[in-house]
N, C-alpha and C. Protein backbone atom coordinates (compact mmCIF):
# COMPACT_ATOMS: atom_id res chain seq x y z
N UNK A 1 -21.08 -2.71 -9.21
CA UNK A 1 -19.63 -2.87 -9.17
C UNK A 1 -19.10 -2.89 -10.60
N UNK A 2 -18.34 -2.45 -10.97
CA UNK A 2 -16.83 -2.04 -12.27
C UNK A 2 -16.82 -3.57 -12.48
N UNK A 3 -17.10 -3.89 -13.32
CA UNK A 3 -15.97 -5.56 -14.12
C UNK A 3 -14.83 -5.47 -13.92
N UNK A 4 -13.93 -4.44 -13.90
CA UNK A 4 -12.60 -3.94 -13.92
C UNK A 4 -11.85 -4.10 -12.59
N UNK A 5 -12.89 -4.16 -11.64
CA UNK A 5 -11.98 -4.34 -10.25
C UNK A 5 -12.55 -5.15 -9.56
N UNK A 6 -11.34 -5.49 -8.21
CA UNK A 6 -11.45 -6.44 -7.76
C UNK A 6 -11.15 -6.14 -5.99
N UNK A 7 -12.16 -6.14 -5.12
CA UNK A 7 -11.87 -5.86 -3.93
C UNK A 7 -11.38 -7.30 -3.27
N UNK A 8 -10.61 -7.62 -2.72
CA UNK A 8 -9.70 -8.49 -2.13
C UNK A 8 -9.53 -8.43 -0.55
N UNK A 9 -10.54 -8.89 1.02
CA UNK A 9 -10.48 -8.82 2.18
C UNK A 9 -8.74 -9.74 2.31
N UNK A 10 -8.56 -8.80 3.45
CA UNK A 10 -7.20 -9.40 4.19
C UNK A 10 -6.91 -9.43 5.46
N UNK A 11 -6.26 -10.89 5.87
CA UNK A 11 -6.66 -11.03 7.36
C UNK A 11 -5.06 -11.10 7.58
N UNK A 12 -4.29 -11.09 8.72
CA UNK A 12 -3.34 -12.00 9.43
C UNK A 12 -1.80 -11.55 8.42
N UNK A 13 -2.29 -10.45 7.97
CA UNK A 13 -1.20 -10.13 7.03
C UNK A 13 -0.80 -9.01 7.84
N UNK A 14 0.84 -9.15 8.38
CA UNK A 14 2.35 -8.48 8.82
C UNK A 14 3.16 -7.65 8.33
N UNK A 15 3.52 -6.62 9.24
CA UNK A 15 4.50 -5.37 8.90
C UNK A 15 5.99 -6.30 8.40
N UNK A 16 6.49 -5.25 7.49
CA UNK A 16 7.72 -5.67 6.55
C UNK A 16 7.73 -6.90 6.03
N UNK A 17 6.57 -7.37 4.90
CA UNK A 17 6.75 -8.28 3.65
C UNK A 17 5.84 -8.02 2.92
N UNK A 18 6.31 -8.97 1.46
CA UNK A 18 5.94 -9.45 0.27
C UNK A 18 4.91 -10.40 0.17
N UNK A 19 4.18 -10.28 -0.26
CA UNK A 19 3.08 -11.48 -0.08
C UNK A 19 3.01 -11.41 -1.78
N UNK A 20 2.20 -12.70 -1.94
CA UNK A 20 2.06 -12.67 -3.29
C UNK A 20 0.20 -12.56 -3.45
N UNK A 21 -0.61 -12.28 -4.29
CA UNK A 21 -2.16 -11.81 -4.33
C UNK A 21 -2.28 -12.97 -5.98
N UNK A 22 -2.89 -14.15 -5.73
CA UNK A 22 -3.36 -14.82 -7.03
C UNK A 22 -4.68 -14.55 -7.50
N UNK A 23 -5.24 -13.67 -8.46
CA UNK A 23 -6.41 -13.94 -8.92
C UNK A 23 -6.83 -14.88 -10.10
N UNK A 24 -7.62 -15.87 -9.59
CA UNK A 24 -7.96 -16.84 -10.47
C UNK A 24 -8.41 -16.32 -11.91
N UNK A 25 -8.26 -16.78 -13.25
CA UNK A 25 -9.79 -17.33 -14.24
C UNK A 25 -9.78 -15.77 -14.74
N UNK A 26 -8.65 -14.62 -14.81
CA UNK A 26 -8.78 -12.94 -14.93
C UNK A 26 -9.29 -13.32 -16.32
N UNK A 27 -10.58 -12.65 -16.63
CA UNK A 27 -10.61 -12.55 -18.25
C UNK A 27 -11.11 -11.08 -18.54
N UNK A 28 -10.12 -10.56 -19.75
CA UNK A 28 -10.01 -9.14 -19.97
C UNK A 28 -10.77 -9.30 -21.50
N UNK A 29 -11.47 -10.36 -21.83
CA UNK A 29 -12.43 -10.31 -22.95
C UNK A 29 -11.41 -10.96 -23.75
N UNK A 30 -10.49 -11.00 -23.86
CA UNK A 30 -10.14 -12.33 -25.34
C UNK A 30 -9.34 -13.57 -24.30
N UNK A 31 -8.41 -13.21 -23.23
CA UNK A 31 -8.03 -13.96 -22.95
C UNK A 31 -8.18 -14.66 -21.01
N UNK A 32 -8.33 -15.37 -20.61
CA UNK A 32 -8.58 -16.19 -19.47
C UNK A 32 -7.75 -16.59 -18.80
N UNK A 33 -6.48 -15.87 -17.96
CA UNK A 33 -5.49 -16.76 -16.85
C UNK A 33 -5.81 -15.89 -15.84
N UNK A 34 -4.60 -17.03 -14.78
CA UNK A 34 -4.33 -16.39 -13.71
C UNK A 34 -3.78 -15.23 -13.55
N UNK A 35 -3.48 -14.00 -12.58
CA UNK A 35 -2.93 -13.33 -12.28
C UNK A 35 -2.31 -13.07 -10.68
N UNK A 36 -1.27 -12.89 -10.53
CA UNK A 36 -0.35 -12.88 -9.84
C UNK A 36 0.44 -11.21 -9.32
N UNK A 37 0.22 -10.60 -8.42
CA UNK A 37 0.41 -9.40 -7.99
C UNK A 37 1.15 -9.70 -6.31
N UNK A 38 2.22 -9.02 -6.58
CA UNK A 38 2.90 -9.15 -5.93
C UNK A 38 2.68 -7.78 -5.12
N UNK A 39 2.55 -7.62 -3.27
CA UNK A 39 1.81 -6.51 -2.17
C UNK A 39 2.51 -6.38 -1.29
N UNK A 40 3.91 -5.45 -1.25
CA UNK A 40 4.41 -5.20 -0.09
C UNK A 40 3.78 -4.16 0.79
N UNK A 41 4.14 -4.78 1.85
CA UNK A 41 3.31 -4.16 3.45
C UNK A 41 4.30 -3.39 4.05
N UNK A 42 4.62 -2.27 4.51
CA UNK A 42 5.87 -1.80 5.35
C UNK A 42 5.04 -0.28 5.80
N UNK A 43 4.41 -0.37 7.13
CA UNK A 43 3.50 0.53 8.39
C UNK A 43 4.76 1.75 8.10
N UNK A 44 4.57 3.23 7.35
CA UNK A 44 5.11 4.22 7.67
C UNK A 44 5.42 4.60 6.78
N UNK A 45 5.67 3.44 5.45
CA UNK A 45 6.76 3.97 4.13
C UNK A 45 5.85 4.94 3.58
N UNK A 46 5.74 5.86 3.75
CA UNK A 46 4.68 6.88 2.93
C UNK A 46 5.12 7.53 1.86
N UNK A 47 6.84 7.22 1.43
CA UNK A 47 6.90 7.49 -0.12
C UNK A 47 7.10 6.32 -0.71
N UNK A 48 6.84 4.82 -0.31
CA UNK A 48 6.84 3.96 -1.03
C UNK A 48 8.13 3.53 -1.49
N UNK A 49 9.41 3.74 -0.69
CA UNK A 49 10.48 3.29 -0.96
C UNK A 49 11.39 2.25 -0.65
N UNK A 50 10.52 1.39 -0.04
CA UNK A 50 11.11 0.34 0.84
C UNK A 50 11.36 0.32 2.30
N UNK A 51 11.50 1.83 2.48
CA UNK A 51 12.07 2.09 4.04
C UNK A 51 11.52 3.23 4.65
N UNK A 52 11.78 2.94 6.15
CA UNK A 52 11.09 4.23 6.65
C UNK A 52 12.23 4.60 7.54
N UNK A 53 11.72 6.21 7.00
CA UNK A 53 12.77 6.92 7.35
C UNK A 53 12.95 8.17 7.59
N UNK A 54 13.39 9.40 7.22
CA UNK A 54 13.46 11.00 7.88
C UNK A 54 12.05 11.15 6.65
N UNK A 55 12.78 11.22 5.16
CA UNK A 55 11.71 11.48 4.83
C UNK A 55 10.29 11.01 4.54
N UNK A 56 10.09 10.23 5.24
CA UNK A 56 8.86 9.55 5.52
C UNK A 56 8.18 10.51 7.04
N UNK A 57 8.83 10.48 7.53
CA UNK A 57 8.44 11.30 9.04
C UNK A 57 8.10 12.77 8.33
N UNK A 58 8.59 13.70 7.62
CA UNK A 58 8.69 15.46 7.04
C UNK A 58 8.10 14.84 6.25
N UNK A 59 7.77 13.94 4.80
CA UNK A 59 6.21 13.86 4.38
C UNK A 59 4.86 13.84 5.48
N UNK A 60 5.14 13.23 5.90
CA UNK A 60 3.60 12.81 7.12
C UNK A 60 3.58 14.16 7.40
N UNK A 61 4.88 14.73 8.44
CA UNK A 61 4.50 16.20 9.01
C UNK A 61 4.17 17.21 7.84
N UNK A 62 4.70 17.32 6.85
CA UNK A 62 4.00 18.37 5.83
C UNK A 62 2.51 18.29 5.67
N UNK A 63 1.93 17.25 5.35
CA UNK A 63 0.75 17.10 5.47
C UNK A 63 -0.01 17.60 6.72
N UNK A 64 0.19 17.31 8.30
CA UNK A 64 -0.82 17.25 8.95
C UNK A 64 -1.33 18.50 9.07
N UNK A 65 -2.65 18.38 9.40
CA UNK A 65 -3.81 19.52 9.14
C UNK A 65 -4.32 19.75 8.16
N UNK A 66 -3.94 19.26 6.83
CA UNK A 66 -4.01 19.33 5.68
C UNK A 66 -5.70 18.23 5.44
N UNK A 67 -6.67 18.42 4.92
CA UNK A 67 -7.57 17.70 4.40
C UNK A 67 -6.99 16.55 3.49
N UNK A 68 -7.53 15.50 3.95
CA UNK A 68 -7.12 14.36 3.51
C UNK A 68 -7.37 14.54 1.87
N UNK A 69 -6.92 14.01 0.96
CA UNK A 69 -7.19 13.84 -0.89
C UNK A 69 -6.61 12.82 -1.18
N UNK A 70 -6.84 12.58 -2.55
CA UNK A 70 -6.34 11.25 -3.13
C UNK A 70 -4.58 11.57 -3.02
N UNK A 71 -4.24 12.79 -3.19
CA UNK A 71 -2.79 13.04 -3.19
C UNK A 71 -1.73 12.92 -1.97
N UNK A 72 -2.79 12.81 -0.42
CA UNK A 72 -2.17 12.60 0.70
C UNK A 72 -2.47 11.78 1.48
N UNK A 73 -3.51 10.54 0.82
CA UNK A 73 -4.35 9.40 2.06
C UNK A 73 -3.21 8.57 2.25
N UNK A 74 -1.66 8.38 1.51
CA UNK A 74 -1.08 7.57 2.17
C UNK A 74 -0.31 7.91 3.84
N UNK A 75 -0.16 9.66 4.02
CA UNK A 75 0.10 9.88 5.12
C UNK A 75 -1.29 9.89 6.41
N UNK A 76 -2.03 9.40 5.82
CA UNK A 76 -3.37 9.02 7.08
C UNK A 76 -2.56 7.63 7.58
N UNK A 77 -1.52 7.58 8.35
CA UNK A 77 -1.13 5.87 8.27
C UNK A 77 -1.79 5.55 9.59
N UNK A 78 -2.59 6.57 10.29
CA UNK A 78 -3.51 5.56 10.92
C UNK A 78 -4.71 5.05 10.80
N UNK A 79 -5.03 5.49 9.38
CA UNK A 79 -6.64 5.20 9.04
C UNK A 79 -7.80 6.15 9.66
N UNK A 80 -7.84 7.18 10.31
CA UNK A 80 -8.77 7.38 10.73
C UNK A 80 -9.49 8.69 10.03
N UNK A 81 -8.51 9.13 9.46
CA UNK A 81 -9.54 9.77 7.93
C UNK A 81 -8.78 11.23 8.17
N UNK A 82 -7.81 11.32 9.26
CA UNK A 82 -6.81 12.87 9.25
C UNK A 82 -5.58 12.51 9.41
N UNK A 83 -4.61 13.59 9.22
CA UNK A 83 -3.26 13.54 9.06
C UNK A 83 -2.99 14.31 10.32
N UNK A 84 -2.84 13.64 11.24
CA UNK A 84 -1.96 14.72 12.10
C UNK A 84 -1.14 14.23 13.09
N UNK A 85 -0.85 14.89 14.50
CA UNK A 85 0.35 14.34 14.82
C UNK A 85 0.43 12.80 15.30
N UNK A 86 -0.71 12.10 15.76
CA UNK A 86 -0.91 10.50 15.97
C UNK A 86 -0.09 10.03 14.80
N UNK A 87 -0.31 10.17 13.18
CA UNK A 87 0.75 9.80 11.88
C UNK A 87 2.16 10.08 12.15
N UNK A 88 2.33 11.35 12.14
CA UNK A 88 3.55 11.67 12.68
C UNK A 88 4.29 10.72 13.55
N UNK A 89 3.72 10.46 14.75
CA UNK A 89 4.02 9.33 15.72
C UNK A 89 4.20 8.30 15.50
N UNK A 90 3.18 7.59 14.69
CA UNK A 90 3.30 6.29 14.17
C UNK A 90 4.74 6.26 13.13
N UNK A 91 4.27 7.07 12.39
CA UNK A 91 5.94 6.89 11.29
C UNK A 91 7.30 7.36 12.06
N UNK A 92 7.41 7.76 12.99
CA UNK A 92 8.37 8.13 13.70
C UNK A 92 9.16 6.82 14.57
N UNK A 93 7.91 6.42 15.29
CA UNK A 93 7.85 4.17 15.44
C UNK A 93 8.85 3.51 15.01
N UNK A 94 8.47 3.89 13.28
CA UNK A 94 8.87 2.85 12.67
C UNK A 94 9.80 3.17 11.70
N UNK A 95 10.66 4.76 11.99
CA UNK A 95 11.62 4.58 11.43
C UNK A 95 12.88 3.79 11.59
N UNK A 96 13.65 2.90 10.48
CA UNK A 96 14.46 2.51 10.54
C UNK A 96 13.77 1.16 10.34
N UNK A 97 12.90 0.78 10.37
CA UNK A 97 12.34 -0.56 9.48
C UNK A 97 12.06 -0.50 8.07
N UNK A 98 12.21 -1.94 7.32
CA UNK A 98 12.38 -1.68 6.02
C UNK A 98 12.09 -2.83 5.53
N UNK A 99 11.63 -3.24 4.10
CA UNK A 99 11.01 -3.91 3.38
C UNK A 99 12.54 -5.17 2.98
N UNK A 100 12.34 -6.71 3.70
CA UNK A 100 13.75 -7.44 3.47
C UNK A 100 14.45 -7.23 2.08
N UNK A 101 15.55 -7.24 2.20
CA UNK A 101 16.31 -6.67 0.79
C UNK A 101 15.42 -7.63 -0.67
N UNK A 102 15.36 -8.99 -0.43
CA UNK A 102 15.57 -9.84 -1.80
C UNK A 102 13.84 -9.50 -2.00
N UNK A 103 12.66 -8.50 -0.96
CA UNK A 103 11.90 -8.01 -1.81
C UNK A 103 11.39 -6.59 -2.12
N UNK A 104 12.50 -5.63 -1.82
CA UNK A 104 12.47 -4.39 -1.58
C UNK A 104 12.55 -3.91 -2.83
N UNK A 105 13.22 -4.52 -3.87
CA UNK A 105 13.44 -4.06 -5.14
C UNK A 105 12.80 -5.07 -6.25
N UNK A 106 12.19 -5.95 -5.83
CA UNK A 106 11.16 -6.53 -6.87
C UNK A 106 10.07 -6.51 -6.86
N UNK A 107 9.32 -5.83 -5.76
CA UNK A 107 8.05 -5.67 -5.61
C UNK A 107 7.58 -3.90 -5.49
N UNK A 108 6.58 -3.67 -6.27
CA UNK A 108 6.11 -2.40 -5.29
C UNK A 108 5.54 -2.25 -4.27
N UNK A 109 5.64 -1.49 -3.30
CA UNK A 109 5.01 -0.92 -1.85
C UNK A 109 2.81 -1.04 -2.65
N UNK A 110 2.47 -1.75 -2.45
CA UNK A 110 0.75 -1.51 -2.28
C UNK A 110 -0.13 -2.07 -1.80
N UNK A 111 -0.70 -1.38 -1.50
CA UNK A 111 -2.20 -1.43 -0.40
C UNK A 111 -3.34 -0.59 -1.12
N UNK A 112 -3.17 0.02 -1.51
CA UNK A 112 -4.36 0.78 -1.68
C UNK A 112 -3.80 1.36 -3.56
N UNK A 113 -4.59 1.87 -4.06
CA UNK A 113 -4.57 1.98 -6.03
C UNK A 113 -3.13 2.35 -6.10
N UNK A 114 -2.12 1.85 -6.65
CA UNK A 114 -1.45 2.54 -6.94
C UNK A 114 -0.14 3.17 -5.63
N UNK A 115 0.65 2.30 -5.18
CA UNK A 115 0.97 1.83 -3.88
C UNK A 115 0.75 2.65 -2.55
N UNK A 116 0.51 2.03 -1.27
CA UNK A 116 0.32 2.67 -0.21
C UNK A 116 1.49 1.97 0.68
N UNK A 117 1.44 2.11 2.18
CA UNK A 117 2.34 1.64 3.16
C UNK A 117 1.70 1.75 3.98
N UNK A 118 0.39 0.94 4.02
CA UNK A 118 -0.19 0.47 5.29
C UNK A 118 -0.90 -0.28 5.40
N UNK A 119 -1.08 -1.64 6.21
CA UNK A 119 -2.08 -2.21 6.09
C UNK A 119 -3.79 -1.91 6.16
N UNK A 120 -4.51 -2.83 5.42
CA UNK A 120 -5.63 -2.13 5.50
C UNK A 120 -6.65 -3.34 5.40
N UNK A 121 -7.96 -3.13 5.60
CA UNK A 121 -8.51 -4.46 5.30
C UNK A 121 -9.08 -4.74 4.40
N UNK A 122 -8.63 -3.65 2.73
CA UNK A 122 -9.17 -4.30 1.43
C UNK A 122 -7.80 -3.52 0.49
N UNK A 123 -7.69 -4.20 -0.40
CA UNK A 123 -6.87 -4.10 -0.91
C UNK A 123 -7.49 -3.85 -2.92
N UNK A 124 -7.86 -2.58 -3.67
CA UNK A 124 -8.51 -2.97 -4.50
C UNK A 124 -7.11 -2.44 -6.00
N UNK A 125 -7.85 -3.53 -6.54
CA UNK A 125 -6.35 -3.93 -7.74
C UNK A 125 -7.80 -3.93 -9.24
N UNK A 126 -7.09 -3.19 -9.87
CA UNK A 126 -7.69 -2.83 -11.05
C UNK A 126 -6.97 -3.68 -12.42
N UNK A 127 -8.03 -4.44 -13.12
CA UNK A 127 -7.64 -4.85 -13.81
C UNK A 127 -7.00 -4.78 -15.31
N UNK A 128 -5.82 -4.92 -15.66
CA UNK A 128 -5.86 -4.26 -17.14
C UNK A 128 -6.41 -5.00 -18.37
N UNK A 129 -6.22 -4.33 -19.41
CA UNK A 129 -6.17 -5.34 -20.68
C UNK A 129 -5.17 -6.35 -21.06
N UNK A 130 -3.83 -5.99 -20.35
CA UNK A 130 -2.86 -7.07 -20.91
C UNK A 130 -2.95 -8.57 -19.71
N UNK A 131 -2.14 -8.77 -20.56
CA UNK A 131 -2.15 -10.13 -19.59
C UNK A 131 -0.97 -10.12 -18.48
């Protein structure tokens, strides 16, 4: 395993919120605190905008059939390793749900490197040099 990262299991964690992620004791070689990462959850947002919506549904559908890559695993929003019309369906669900206002704009959408919109049951957060 990387020194640099940190896989994080997650249980009992809900569509549309903010949770906060504390990692104890982070030491990036000179210095030793806590860290604090803030993980919004919202089932569909597949451009990571707070909300789901048309274009969340025409992302998913552009994709399906398409081989999954690092550039399209957030439209897999059912996990099962393809994009196709089951995603479609699911984000279609849940348009018109949305991330509560007071954390829609202070948090980013992530689940997975670099934000996703779906729950999942690891969550891996890479550590930097700053504090």
């Amino acid at each position: 395993m990387n020194n640099n990262q940190v896989f994080i299991n997650l249980t009992g964690v809900t569509n549309a919120q903010t949770i906060q992620i504390t990692l104890f004791a982070v030491n990036d070689g000179t210095v030793t605190s806590n860290v604090t990462i803030p993980m919004s959850i919202l089932v569909g947002d597949t451009t990571a905008n707070g909300a789901v919506n048309s274009s969340d549904i025409s992302q998913t559908q552009s994709q399906s059939g398409q081989l999954l890559t690092a550039d399209n695993f957030r439209e897999d929003v059912t996990v099962n390793g393809v994009i196709n019309s089951s995603d479609i369906s699911l984000v279609q669900s849940m348009s018109g749900n949305g991330l509560p206002a007071s954390t829609s704009s202070s948090a980013p959408s992530l689940l997975q490197p670099t934000n996703t919109a779906r729950p999942q049951k690891h969550a891996k957060v890479s550590q930097g040099t700053g504090r």
